[in-house]
PDB file of N, CA and C in Angstrom:
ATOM      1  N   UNK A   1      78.572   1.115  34.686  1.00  0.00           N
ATOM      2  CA  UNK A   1      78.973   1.501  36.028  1.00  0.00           C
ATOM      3  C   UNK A   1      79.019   3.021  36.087  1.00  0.00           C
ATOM      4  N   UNK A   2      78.502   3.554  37.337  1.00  0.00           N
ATOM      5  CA  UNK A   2      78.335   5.204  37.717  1.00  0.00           C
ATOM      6  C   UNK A   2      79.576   5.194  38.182  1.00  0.00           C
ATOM      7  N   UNK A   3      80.472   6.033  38.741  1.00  0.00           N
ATOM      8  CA  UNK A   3      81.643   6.198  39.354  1.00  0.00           C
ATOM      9  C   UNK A   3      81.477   7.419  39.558  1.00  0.00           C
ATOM     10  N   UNK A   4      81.194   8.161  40.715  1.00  0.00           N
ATOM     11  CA  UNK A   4      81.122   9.571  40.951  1.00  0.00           C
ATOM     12  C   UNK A   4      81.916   9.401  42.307  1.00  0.00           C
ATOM     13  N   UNK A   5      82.159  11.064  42.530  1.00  0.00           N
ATOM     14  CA  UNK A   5      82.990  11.396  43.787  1.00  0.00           C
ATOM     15  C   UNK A   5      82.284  10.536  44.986  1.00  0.00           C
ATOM     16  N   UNK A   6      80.875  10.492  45.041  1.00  0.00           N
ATOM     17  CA  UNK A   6      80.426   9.445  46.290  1.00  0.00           C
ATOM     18  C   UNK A   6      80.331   7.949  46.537  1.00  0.00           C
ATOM     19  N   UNK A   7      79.562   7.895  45.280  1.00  0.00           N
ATOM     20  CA  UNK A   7      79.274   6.397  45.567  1.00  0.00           C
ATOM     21  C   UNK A   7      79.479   5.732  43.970  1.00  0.00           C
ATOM     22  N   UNK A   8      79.270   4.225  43.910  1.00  0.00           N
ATOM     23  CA  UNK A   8      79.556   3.608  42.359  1.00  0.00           C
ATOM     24  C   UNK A   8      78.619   3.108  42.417  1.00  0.00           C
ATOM     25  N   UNK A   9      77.514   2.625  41.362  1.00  0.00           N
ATOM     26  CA  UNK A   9      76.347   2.317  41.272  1.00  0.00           C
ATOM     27  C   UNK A   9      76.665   0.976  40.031  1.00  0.00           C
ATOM     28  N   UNK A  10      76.268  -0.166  40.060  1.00  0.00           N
ATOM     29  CA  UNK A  10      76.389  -0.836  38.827  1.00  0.00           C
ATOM     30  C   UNK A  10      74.896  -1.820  38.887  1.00  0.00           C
ATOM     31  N   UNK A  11      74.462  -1.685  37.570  1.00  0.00           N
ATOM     32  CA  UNK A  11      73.505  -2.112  37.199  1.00  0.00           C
ATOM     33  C   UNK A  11      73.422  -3.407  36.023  1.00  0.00           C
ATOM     34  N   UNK A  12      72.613  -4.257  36.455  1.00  0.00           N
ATOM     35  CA  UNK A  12      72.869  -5.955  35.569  1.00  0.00           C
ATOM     36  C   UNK A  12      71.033  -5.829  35.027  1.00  0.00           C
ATOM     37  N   UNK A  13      70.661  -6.349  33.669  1.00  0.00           N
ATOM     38  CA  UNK A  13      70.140  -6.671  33.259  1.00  0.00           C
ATOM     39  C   UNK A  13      69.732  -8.466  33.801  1.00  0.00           C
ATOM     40  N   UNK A  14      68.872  -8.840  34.251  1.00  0.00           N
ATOM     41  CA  UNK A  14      68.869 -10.346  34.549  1.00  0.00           C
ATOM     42  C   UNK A  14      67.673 -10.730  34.649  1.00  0.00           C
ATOM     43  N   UNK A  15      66.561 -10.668  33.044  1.00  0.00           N
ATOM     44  CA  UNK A  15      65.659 -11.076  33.041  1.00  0.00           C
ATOM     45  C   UNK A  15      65.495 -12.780  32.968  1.00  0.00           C
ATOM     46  N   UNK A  16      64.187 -12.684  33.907  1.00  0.00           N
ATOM     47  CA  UNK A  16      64.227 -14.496  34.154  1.00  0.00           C
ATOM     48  C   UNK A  16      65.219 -15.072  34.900  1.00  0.00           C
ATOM     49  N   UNK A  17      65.864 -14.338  35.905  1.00  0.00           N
ATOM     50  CA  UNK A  17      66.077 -15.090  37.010  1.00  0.00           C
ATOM     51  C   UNK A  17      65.231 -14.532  38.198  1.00  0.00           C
ATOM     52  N   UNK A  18      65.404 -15.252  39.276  1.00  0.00           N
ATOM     53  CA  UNK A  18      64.491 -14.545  40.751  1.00  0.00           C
ATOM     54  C   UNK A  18      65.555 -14.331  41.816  1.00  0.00           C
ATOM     55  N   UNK A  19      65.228 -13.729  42.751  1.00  0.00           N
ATOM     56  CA  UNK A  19      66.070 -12.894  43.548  1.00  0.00           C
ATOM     57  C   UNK A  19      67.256 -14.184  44.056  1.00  0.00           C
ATOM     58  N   UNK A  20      66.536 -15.441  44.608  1.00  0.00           N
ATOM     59  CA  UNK A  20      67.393 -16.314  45.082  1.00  0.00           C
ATOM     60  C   UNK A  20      68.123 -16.965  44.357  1.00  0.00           C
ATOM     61  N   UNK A  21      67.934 -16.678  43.445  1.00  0.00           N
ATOM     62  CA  UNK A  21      69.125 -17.533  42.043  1.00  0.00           C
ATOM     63  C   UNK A  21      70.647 -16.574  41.959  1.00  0.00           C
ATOM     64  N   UNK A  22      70.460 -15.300  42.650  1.00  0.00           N
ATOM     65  CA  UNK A  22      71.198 -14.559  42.623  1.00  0.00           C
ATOM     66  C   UNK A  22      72.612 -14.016  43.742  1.00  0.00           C
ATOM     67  N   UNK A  23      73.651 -14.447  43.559  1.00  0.00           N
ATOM     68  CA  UNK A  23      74.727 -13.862  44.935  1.00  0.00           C
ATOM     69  C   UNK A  23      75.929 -13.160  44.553  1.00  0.00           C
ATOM     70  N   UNK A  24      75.748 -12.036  45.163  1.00  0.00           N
ATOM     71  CA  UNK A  24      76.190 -11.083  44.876  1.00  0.00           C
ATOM     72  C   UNK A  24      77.646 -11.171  46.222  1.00  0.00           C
ATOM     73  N   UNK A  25      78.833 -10.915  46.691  1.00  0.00           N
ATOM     74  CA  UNK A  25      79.783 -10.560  47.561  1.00  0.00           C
ATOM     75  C   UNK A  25      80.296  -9.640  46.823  1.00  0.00           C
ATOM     76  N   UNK A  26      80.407  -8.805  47.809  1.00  0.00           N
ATOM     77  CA  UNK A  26      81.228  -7.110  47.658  1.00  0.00           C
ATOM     78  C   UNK A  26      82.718  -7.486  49.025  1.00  0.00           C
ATOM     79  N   UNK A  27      83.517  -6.443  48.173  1.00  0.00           N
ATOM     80  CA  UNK A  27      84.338  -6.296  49.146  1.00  0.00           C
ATOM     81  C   UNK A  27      84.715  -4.895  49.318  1.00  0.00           C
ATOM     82  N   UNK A  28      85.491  -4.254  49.279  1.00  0.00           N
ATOM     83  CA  UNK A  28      86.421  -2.768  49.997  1.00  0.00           C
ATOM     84  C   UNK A  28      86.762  -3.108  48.035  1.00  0.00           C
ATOM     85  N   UNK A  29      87.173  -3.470  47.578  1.00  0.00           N
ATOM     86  CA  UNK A  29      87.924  -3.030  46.265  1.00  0.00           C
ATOM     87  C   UNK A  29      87.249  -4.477  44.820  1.00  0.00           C
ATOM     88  N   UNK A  30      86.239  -5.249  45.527  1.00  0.00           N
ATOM     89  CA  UNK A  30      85.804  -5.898  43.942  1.00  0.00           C
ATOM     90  C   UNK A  30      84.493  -6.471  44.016  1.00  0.00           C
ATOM     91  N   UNK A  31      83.800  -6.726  43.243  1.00  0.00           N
ATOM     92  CA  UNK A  31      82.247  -7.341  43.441  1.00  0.00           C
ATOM     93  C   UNK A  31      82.234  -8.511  42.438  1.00  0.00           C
ATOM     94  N   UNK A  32      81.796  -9.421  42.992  1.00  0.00           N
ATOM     95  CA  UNK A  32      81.210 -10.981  42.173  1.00  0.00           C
ATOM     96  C   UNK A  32      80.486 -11.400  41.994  1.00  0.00           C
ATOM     97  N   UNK A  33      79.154 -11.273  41.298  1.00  0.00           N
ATOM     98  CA  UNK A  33      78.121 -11.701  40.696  1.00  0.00           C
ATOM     99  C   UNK A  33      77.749 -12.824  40.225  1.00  0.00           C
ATOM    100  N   UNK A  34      77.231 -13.823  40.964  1.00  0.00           N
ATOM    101  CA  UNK A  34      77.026 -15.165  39.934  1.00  0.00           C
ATOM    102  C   UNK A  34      75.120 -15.541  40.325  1.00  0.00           C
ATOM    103  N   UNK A  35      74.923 -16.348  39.144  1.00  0.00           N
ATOM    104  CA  UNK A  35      73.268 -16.214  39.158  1.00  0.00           C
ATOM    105  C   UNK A  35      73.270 -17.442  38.124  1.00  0.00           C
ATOM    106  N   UNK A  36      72.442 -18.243  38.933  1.00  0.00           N
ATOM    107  CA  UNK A  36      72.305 -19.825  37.627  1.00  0.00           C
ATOM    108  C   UNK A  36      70.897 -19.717  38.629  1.00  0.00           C
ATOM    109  N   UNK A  37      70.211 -20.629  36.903  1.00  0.00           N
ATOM    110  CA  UNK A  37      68.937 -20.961  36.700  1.00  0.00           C
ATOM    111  C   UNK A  37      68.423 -21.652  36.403  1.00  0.00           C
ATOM    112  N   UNK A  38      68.167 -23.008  37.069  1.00  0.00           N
ATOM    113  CA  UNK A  38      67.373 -24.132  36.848  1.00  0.00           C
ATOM    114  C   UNK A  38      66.308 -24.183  36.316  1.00  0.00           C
ATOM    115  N   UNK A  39      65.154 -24.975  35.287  1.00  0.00           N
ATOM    116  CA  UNK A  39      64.269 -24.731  34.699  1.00  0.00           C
ATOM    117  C   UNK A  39      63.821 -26.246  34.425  1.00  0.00           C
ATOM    118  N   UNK A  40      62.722 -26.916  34.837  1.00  0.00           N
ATOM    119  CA  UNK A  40      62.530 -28.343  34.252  1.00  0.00           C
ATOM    120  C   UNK A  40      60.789 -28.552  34.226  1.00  0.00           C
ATOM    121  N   UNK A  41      60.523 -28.702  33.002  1.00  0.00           N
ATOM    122  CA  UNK A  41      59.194 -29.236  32.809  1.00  0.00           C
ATOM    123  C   UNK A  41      58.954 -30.539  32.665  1.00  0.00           C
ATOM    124  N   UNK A  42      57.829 -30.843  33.389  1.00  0.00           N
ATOM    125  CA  UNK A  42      57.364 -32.323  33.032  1.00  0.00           C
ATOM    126  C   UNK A  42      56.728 -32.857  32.421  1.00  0.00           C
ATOM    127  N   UNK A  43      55.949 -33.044  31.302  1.00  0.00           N
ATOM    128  CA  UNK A  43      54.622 -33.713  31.047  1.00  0.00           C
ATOM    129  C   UNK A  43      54.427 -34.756  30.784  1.00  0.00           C
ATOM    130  N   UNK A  44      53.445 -35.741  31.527  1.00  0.00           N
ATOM    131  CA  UNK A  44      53.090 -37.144  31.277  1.00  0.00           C
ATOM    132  C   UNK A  44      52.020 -37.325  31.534  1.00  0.00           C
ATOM    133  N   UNK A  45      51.433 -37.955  30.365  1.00  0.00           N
ATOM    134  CA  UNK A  45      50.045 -38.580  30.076  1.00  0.00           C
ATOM    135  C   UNK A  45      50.212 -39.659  29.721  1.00  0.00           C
ATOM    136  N   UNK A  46      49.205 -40.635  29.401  1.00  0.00           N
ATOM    137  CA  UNK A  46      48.744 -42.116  29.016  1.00  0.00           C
ATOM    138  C   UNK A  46      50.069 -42.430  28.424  1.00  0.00           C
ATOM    139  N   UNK A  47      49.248 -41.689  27.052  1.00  0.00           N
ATOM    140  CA  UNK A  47      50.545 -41.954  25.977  1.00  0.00           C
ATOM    141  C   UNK A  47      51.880 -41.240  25.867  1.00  0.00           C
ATOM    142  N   UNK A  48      51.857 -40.308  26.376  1.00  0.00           N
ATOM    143  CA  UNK A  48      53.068 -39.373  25.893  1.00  0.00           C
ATOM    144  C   UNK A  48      53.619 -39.038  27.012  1.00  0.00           C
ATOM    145  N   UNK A  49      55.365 -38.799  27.301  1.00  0.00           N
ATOM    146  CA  UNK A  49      56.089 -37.759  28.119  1.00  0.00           C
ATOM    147  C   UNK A  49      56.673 -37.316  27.714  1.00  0.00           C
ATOM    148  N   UNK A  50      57.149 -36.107  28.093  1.00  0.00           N
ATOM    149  CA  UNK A  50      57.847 -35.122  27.622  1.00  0.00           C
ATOM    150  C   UNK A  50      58.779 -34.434  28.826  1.00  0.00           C
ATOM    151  N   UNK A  51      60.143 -34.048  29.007  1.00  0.00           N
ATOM    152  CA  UNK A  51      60.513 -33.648  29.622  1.00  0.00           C
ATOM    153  C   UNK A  51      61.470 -32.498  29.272  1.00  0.00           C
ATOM    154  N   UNK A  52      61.592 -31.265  29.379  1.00  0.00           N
ATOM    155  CA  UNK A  52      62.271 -30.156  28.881  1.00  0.00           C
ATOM    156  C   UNK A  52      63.176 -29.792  30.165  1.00  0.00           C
ATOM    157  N   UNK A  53      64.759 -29.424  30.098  1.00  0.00           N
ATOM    158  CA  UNK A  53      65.306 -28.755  30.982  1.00  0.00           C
ATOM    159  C   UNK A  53      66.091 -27.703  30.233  1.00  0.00           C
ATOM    160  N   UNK A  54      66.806 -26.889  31.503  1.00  0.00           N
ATOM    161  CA  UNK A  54      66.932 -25.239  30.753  1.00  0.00           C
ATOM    162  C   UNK A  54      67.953 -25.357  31.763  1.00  0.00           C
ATOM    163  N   UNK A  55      69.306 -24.638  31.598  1.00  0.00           N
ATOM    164  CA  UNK A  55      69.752 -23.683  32.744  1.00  0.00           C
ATOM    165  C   UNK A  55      70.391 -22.247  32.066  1.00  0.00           C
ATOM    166  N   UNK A  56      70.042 -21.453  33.120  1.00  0.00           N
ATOM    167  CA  UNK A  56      71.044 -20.236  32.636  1.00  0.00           C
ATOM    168  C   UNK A  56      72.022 -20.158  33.578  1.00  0.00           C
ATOM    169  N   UNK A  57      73.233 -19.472  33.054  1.00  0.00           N
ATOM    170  CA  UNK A  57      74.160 -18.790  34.250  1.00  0.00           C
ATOM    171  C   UNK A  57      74.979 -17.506  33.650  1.00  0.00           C
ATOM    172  N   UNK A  58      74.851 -16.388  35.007  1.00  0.00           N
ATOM    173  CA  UNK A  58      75.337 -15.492  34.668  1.00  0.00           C
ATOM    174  C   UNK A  58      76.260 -15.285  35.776  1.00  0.00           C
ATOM    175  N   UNK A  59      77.945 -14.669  35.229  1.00  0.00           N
ATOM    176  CA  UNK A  59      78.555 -14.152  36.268  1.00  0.00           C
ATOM    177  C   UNK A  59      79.699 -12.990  35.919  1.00  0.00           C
ATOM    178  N   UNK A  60      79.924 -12.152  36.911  1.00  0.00           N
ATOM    179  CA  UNK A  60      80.816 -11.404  36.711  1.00  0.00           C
ATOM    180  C   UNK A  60      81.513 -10.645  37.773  1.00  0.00           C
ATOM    181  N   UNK A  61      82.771 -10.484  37.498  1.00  0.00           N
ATOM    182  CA  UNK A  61      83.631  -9.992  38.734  1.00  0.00           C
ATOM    183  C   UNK A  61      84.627  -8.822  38.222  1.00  0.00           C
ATOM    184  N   UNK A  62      84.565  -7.639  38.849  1.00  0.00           N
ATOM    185  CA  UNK A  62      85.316  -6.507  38.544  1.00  0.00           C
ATOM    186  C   UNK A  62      85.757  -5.848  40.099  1.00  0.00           C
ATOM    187  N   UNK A  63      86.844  -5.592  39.617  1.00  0.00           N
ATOM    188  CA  UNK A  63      87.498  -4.704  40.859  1.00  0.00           C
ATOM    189  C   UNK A  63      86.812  -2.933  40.755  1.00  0.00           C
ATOM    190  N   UNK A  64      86.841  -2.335  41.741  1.00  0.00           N
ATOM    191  CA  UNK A  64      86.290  -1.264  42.226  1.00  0.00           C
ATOM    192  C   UNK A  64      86.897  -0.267  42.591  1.00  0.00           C
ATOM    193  N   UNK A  65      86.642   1.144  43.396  1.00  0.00           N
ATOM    194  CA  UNK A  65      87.610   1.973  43.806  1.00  0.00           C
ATOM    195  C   UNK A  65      87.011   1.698  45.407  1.00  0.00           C
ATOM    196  N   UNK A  66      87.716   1.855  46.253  1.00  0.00           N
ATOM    197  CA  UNK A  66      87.553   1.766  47.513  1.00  0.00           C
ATOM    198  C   UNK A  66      86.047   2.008  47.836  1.00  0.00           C
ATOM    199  N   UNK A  67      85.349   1.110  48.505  1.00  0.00           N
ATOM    200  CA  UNK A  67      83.543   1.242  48.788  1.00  0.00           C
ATOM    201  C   UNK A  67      83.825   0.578  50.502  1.00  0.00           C
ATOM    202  N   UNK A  68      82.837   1.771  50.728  1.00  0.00           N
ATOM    203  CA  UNK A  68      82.475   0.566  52.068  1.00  0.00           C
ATOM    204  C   UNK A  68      81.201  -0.226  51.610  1.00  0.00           C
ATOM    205  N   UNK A  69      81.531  -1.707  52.117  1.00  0.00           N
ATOM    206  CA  UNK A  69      80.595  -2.910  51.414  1.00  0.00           C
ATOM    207  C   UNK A  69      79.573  -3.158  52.272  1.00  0.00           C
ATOM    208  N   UNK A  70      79.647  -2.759  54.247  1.00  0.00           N
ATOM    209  CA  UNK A  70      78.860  -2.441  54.624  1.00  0.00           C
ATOM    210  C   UNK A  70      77.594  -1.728  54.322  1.00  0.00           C
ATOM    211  N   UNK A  71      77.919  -0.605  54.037  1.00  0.00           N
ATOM    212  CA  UNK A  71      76.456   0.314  53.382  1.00  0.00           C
ATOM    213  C   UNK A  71      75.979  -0.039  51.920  1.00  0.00           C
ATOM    214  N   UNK A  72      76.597  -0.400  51.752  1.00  0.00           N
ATOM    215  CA  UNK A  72      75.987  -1.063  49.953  1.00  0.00           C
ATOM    216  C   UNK A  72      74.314  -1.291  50.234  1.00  0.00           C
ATOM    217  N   UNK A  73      73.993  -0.800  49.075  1.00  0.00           N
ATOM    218  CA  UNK A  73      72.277  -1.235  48.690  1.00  0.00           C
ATOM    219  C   UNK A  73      72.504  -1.887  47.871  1.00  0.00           C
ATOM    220  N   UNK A  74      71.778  -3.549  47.760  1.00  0.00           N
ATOM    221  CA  UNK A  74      71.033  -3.831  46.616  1.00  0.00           C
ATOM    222  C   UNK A  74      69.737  -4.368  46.635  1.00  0.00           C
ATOM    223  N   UNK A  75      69.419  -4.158  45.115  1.00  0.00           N
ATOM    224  CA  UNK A  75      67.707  -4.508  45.430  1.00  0.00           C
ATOM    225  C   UNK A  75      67.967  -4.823  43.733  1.00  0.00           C
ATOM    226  N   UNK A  76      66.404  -6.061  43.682  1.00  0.00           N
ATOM    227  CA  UNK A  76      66.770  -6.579  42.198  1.00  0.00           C
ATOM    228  C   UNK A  76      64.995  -5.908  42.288  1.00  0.00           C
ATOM    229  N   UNK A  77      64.686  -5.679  41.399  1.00  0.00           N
ATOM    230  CA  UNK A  77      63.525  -5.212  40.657  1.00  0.00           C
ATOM    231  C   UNK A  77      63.217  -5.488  39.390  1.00  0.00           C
ATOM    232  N   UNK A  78      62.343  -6.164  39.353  1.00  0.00           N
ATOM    233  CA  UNK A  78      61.818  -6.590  37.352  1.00  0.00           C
ATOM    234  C   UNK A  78      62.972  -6.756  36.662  1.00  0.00           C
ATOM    235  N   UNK A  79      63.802  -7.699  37.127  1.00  0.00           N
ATOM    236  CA  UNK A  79      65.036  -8.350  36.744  1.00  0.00           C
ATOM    237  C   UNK A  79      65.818  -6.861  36.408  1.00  0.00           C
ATOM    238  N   UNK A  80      66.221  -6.269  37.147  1.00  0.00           N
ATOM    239  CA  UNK A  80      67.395  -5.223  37.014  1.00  0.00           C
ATOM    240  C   UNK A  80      67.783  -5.453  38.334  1.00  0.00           C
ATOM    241  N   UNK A  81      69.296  -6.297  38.558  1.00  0.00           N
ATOM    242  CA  UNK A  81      70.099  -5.947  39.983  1.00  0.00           C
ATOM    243  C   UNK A  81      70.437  -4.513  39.883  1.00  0.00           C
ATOM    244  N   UNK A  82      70.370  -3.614  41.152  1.00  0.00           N
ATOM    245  CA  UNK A  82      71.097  -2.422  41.351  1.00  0.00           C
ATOM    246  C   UNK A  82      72.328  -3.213  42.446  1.00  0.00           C
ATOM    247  N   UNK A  83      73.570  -2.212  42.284  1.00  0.00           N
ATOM    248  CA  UNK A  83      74.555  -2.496  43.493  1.00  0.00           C
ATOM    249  C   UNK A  83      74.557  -0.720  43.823  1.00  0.00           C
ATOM    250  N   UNK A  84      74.273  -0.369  45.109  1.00  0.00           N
ATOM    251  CA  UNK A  84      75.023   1.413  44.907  1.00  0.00           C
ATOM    252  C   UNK A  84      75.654   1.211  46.565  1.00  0.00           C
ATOM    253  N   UNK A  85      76.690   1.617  46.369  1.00  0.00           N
ATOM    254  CA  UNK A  85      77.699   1.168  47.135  1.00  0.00           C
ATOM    255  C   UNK A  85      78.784   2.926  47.951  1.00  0.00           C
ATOM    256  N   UNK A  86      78.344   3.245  48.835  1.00  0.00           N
ATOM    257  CA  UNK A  86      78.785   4.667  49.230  1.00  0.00           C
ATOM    258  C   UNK A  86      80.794   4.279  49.225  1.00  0.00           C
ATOM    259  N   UNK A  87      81.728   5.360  48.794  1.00  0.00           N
ATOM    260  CA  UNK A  87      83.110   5.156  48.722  1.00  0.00           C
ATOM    261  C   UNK A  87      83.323   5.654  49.880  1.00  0.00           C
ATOM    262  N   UNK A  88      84.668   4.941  49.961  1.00  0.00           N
ATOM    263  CA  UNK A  88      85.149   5.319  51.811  1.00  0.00           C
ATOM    264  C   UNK A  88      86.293   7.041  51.500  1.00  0.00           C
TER     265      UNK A  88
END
């Protein structure tokens, strides 16, 4: 986490999930992060099936210094969430 006189910036590592696996709520003083990931392969032929499932989940919640949650940016890019969030 950045914490400067303007704004707080926090950044998540979250390779292999996609944007919609992801929900983020901000408030005036905490942010909550949760992100699960469904994964299911199928294979069936004559003779053989095979079925593989996966999930991930990631979450996390920390309190903040006063932000307005209005102006908050986020944007996920090549699995890096940004949050940058201007302080009131």
């Amino acid at each position: 986490m950045i914490n400067n006189q303007k704004e707080v910036v926090l950044e998540f590592n979250l390779p292999g999930f996609k944007r919609e696996d992801i929900n983020v709520k901000l408030s005036r003083n905490s942010v909550v992060i949760k992100a699960r990931r469904k994964y299911k392969n199928k294979i069936q032929k004559k003779d053989f099936f095979h079925v593989e499932k996966s999930s991930r989940m990631f979450n996390y919640a920390t309190t903040l210094p006063k932000i307005n949650p209005d102006k908050a940016k986020i944007e996920f890019k090549g699995g890096v969430l940004r949050i940058k969030a201007p302080k009131e």
